[in-house]
C-alpha atoms as a PDB file:
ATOM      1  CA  UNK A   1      97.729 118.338  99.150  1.00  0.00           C
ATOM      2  CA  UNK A   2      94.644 116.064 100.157  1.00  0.00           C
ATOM      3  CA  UNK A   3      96.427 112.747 102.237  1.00  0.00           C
ATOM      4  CA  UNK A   4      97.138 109.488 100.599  1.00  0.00           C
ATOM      5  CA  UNK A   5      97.440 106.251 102.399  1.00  0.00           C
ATOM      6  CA  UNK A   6      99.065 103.006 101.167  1.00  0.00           C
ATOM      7  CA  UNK A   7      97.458  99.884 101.935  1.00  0.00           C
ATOM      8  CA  UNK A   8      98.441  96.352 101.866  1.00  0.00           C
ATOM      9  CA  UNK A   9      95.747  93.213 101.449  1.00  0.00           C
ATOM     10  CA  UNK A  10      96.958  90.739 103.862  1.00  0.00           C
ATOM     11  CA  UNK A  11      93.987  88.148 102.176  1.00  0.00           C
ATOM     12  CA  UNK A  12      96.548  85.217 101.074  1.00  0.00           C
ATOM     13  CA  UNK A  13      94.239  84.341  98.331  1.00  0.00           C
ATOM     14  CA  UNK A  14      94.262  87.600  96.927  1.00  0.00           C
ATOM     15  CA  UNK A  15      96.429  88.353  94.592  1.00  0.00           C
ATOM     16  CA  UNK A  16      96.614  92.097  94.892  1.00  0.00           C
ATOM     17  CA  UNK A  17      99.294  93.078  97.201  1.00  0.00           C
ATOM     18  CA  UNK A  18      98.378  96.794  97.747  1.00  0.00           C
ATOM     19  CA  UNK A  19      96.900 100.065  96.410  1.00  0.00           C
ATOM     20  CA  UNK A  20      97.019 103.630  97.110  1.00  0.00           C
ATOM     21  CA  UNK A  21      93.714 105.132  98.656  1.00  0.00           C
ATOM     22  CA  UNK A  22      93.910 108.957  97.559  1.00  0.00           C
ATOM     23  CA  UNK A  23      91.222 110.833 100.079  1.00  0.00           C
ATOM     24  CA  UNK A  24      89.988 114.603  99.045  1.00  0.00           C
ATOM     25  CA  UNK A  25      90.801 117.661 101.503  1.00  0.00           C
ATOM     26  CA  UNK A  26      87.536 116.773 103.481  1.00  0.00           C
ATOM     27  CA  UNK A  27      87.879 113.301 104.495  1.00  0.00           C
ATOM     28  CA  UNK A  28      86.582 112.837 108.495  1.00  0.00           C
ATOM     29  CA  UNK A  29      89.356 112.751 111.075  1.00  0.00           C
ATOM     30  CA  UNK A  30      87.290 109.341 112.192  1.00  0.00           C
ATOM     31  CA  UNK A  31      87.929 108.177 108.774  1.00  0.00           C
ATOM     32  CA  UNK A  32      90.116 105.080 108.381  1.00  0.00           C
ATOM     33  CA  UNK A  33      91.319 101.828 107.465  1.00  0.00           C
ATOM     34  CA  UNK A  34      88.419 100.006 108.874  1.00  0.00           C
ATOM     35  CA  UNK A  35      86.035 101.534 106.789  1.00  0.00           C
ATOM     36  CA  UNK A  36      87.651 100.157 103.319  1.00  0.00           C
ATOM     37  CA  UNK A  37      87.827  97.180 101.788  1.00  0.00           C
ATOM     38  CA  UNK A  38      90.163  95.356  98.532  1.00  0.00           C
ATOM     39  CA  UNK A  39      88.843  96.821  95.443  1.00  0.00           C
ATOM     40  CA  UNK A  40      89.733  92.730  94.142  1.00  0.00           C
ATOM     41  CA  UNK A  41      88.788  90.328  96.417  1.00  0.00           C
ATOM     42  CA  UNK A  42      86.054  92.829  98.632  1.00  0.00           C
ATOM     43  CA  UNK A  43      88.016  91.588 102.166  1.00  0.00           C
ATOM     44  CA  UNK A  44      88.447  93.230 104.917  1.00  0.00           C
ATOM     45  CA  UNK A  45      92.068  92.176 106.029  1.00  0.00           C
ATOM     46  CA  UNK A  46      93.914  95.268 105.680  1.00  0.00           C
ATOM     47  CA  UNK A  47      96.824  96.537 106.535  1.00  0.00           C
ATOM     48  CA  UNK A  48      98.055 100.131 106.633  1.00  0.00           C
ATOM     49  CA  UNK A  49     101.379 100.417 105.046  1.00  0.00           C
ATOM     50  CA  UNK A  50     103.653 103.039 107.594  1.00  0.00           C
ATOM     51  CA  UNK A  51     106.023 104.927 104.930  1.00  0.00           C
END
């Protein structure tokens, strides 16, 4: 099964407190958190949260 990652917005005025980012079997091993941003408020403050 392809990795998912949860993420947390840590933008206080944001009122989304996290989403799920589901990659496909491909994704880059370079690939990660610094490459996305809050599908709400577009920042770029994000944390990854550990399970």
């Amino acid at each position: 099964m392809p990795p998912t990652q949860e993420v947390a917005c840590e933008n206080d005025d944001c009122f989304l407190d996290m989403f799920e980012n589901h990659y496909t079997y491909d994704v880059p091993d370079e690939y990660g958190i610094d490459e996305l941003v809050c599908p709400v408020c577009e920042g770029s403050d994000l944390r990854a949260i550990e399970l």
